[in-house]
Protein backbone atom coordinates (compact mmCIF):
# COMPACT_ATOMS: atom_id res chain seq x y z
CA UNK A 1 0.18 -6.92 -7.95
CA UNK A 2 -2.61 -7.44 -10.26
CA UNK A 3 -3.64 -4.29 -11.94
CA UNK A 4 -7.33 -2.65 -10.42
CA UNK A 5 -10.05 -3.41 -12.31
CA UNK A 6 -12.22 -0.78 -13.85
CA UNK A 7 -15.62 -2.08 -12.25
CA UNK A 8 -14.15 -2.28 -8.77
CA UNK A 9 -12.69 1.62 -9.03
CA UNK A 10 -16.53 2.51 -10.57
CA UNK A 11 -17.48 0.64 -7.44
CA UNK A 12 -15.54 2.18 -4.96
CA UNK A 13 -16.16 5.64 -6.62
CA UNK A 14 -19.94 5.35 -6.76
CA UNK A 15 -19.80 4.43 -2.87
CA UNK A 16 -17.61 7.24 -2.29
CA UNK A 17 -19.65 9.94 -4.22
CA UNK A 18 -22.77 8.79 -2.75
CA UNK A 19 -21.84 9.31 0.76
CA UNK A 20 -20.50 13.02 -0.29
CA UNK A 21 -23.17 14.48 -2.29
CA UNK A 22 -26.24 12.71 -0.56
CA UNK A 23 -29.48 14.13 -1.69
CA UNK A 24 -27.61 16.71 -3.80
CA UNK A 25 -24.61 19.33 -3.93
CA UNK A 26 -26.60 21.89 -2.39
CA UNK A 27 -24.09 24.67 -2.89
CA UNK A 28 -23.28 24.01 -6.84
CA UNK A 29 -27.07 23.60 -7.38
CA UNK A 30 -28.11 26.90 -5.54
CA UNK A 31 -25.05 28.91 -6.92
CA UNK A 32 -24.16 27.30 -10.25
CA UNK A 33 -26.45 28.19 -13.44
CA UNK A 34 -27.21 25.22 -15.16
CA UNK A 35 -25.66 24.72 -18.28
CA UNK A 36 -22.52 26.30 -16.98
CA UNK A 37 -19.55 24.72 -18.08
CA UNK A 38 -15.47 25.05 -17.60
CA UNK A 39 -11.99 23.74 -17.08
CA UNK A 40 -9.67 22.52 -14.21
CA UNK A 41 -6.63 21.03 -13.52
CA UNK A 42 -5.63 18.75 -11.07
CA UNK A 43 -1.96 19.84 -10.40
CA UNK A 44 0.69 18.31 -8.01
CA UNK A 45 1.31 21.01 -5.47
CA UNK A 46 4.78 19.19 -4.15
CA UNK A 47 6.71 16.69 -5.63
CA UNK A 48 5.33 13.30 -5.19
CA UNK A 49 4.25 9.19 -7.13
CA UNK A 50 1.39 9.62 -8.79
CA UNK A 51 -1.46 7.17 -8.01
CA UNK A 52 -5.42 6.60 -8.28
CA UNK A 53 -6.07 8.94 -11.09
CA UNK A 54 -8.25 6.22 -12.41
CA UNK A 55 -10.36 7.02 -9.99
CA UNK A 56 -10.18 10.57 -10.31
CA UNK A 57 -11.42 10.35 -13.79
CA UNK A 58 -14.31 7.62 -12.82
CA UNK A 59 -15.77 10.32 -10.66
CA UNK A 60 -15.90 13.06 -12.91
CA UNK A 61 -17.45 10.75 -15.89
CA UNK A 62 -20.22 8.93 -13.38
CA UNK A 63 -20.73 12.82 -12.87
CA UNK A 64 -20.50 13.75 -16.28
CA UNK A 65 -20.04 10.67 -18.91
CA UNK A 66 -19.90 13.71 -21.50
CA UNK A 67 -17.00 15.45 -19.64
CA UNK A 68 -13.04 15.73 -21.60
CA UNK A 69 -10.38 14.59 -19.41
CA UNK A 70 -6.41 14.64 -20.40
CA UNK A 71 -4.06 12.72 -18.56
CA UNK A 72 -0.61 14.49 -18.19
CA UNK A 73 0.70 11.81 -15.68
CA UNK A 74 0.53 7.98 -15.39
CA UNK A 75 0.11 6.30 -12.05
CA UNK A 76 3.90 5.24 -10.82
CA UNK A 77 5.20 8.51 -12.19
CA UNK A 78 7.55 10.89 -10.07
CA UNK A 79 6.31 14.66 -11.06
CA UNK A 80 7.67 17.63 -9.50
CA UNK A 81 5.27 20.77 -7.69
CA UNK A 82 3.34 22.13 -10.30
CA UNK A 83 2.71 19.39 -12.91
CA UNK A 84 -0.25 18.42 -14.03
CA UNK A 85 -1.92 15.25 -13.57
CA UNK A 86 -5.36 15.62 -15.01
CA UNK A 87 -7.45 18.46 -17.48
CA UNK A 88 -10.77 18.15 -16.85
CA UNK A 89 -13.59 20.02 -18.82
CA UNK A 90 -17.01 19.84 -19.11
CA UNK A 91 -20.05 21.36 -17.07
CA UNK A 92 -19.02 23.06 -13.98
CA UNK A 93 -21.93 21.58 -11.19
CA UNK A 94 -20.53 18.03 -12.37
CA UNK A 95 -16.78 19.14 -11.78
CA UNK A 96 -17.34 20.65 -8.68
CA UNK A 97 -19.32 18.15 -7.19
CA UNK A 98 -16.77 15.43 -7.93
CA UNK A 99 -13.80 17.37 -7.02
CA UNK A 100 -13.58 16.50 -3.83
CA UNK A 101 -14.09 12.97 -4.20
CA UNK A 102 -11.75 12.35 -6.76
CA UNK A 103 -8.72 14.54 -4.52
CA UNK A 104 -9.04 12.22 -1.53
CA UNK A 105 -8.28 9.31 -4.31
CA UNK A 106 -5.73 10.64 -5.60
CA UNK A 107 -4.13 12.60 -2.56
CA UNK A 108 -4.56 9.30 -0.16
CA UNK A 109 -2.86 6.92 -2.96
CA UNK A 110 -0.31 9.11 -4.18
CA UNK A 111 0.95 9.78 -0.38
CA UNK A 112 0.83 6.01 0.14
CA UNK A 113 3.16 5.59 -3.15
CA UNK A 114 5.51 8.79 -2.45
CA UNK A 115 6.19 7.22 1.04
CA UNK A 116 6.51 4.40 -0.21
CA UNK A 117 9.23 5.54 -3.03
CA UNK A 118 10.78 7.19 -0.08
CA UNK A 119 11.43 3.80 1.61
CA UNK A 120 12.82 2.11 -1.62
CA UNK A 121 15.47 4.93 -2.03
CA UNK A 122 16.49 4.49 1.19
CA UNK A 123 17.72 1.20 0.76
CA UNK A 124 18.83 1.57 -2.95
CA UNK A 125 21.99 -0.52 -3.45
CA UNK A 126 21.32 -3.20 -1.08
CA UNK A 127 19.28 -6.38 -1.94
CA UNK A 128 16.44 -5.92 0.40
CA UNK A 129 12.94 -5.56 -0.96
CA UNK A 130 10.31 -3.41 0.87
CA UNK A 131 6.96 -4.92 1.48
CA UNK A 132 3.32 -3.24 2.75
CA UNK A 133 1.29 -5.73 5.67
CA UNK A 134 -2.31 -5.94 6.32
CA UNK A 135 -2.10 -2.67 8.15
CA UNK A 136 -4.62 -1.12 5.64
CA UNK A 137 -7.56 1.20 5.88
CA UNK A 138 -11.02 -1.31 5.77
CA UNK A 139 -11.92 -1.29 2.72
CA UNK A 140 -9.34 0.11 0.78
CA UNK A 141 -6.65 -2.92 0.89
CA UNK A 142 -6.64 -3.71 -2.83
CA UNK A 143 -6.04 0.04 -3.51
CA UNK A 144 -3.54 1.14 -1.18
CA UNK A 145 -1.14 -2.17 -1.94
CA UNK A 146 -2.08 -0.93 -5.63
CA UNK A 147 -0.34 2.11 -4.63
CA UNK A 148 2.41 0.42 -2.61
CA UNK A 149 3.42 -1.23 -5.72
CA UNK A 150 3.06 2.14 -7.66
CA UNK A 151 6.03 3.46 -5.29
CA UNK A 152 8.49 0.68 -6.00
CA UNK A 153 7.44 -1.12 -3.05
CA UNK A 154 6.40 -5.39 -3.06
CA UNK A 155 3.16 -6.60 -1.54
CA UNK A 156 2.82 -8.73 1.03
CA UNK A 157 -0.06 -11.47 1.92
CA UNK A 158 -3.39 -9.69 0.90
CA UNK A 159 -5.29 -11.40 3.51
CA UNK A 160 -5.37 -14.58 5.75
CA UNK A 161 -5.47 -16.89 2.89
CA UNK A 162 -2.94 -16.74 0.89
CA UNK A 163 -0.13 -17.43 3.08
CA UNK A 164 0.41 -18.96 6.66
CA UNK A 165 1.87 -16.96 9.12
CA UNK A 166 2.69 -18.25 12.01
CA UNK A 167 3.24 -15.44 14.89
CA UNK A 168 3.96 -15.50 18.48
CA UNK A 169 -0.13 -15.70 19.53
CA UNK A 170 -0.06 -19.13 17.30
CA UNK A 171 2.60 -20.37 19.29
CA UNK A 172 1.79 -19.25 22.49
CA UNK A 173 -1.09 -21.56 21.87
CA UNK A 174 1.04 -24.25 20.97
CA UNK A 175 3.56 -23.85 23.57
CA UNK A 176 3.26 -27.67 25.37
CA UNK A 177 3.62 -29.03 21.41
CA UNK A 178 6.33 -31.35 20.70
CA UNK A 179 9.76 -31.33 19.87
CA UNK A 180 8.58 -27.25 20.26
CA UNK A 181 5.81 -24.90 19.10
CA UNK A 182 7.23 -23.83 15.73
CA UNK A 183 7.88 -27.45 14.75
CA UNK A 184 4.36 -28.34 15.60
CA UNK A 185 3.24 -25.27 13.88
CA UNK A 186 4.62 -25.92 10.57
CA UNK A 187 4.14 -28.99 10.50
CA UNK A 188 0.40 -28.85 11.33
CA UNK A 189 0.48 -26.01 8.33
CA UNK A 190 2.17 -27.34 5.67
CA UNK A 191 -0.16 -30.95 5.99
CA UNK A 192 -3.18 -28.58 6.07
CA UNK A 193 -2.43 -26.87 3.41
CA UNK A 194 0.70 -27.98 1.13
CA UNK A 195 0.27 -25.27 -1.68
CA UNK A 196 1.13 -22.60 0.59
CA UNK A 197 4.20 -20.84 2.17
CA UNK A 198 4.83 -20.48 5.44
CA UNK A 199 6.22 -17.45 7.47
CA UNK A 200 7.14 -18.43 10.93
CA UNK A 201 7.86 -15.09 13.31
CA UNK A 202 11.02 -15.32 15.41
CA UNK A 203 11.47 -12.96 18.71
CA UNK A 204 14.92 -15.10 19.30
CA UNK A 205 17.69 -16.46 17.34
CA UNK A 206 16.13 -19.87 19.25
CA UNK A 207 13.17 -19.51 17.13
CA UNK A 208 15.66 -18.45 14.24
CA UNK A 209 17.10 -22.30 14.40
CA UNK A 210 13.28 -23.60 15.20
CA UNK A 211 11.86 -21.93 12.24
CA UNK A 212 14.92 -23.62 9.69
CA UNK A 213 14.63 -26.65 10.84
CA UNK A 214 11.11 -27.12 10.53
CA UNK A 215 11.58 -26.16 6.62
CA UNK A 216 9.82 -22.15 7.10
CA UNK A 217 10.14 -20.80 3.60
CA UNK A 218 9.93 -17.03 5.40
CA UNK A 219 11.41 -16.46 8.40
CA UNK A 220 9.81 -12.72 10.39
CA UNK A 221 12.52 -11.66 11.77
CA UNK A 222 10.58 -9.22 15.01
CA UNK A 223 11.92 -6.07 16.70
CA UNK A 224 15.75 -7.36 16.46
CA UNK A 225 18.51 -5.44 16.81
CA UNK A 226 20.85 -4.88 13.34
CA UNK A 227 23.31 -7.18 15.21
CA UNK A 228 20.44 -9.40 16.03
CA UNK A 229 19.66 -9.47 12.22
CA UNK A 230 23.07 -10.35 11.46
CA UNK A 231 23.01 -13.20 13.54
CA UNK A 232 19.60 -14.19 12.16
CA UNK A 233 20.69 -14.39 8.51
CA UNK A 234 23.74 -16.08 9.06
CA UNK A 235 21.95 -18.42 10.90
CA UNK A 236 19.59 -18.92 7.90
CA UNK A 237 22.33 -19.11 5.21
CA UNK A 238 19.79 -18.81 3.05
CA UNK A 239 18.03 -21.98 3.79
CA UNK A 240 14.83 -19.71 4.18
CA UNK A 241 14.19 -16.08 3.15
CA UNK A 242 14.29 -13.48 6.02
CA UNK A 243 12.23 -10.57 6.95
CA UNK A 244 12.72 -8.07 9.28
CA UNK A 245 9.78 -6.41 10.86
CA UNK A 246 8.90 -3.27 13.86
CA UNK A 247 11.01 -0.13 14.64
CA UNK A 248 10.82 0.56 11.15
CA UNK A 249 11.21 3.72 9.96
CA UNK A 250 13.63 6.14 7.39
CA UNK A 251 15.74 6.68 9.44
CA UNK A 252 16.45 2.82 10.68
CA UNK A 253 15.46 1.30 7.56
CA UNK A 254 19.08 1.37 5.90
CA UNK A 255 20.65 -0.24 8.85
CA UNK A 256 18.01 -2.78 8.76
CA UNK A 257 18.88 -3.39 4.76
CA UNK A 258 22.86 -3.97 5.44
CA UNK A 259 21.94 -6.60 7.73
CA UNK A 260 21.69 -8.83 4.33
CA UNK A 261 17.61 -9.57 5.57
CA UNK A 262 15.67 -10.10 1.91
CA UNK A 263 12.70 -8.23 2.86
CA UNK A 264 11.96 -5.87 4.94
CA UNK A 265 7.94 -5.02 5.92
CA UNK A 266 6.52 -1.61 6.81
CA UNK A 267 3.46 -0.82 7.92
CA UNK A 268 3.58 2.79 7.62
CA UNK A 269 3.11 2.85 4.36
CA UNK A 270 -0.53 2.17 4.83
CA UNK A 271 -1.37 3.49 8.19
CA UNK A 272 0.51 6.61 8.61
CA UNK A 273 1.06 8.07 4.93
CA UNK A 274 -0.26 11.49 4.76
CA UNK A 275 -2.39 12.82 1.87
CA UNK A 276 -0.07 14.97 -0.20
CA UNK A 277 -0.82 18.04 -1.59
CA UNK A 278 -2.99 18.16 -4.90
CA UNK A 279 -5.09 20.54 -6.13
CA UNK A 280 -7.89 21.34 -8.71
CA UNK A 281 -7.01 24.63 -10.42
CA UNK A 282 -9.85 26.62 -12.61
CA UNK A 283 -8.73 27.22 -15.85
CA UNK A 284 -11.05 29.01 -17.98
């Protein structure tokens, strides 16, 4: 994972606090005095993996370039309920307009790295690698893989260049191809284009032997059964890497790992992590 950049989090930040404050923070202007000024913290309110307070702090300087921030926390960091992440001083309408801007940063990334952290424990001691897919909010790909990778977690293809793979809808339209779809398939890929690897999804250990024949260098493993995945990697014998993919969760994800697959892909980590609980505390 290459690490973000600062113009694309200014970027992403000006977009964001654009489309919150509008024409202007009503509220802070009407109730504020100008020239008022404090201090807050931004404080973990549960344990959780930090991530995105980059972006917290690009808020509150496009705010306030003149505004003192202290970083008690690095992104990747486990911190327990309570702990500070950020202390943030300077004038008050600035803070409080940014606050909630920089939060749903920091919240949305750090859930997407505590789940993810969650998964890699699970299967701790085995030699399966979790991986993030495409399932990502529009928009937000670069940062929530950033924040897969802050959790201990591998990334996957960013997008559909920069790997082929082949899934069931490719073959389906394939399916009269000779000797068989994935054969075709791979073939067709690897002439097209030679630099790249190529995933080839399997719903049957038929597919399996398809897939290893044709030279796959990944081979997607879908919705097997543990016994199914078994099979599947014997099959292999390591002649291709194997992924297991679908009915994925923490509680399955274990099994799935003993199986001896190398990778296993989950796309909760993007599309159902919850924003934990962070908060910006007044200090003084």
């Amino acid at each position: 994972m290459q690490p973000l950049d600062a113009r694309e989090i200014r970027t992403a930040v000006r977009a964001a606090l654009a489309e919150d404050i509008g024409s202007g923070d009503v509220t802070s202007l009407a109730t504020v005095p100008a020239g008022t000024t404090f201090t807050v913290v931004m404080r973990a309110r549960e344990p959780l993996v930090v991530a995105g307070l980059a972006f917290a702090e690009a808020a509150f300087r496009k705010l306030s370039p003149a505004a003192r921030i202290q970083r008690f926390a690095r992104d990747g960091q486990r911190v327990k309920a309570g702990a500070g992440l950020l202390k943030i001083s300077g004038p008050a309408r600035a803070i409080l307009s940014a606050e909630r801007v920089a939060l749903n940063f920091v919240q949305r990334l750090s859930g997407v790295a505590t789940l993810t952290a969650q998964y890699v424990a699970a299967i701790q001691g085995t030699s399966a690698q979790i991986l993030d897919t495409r399932k990502t909010t529009p928009g937000w790909r670069r940062f929530e893989k950033y924040a897969v990778a802050c959790g201990g977690g591998r990334n996957h293809r960013f997008g559909l260049y920069d790997l082929v793979l082949i899934k069931d809808n490719h073959l389906a339209a394939l399916r009269e191809a000779k000797p068989n779809a994935v054969a075709a398939a791979v073939l067709r890929a690897r002439k097209k284009f030679p630099r790249l690897k190529i995933e080839v999804e399997a719903d049957t250990l038929v597919q399996v032997k398809q897939a290893v024949a044709a030279g796959a260098d990944i081979i997607l493993l879908d919705n097997m059964t543990p016994a199914q995945l078994r099979q599947a990697v014997s099959l292999v014998a390591g002649r291709a890497q194997t992924e297991a993919s679908g009915g994925v969760n923490l509680q399955t994800v274990n099994a799935i790992a003993q199986t001896g697959v190398d990778f296993i892909s989950v796309g909760a980590l993007t599309h159902s992590a919850r924003a934990v609980d962070i908060g910006l505390d007044f200090e003084s």
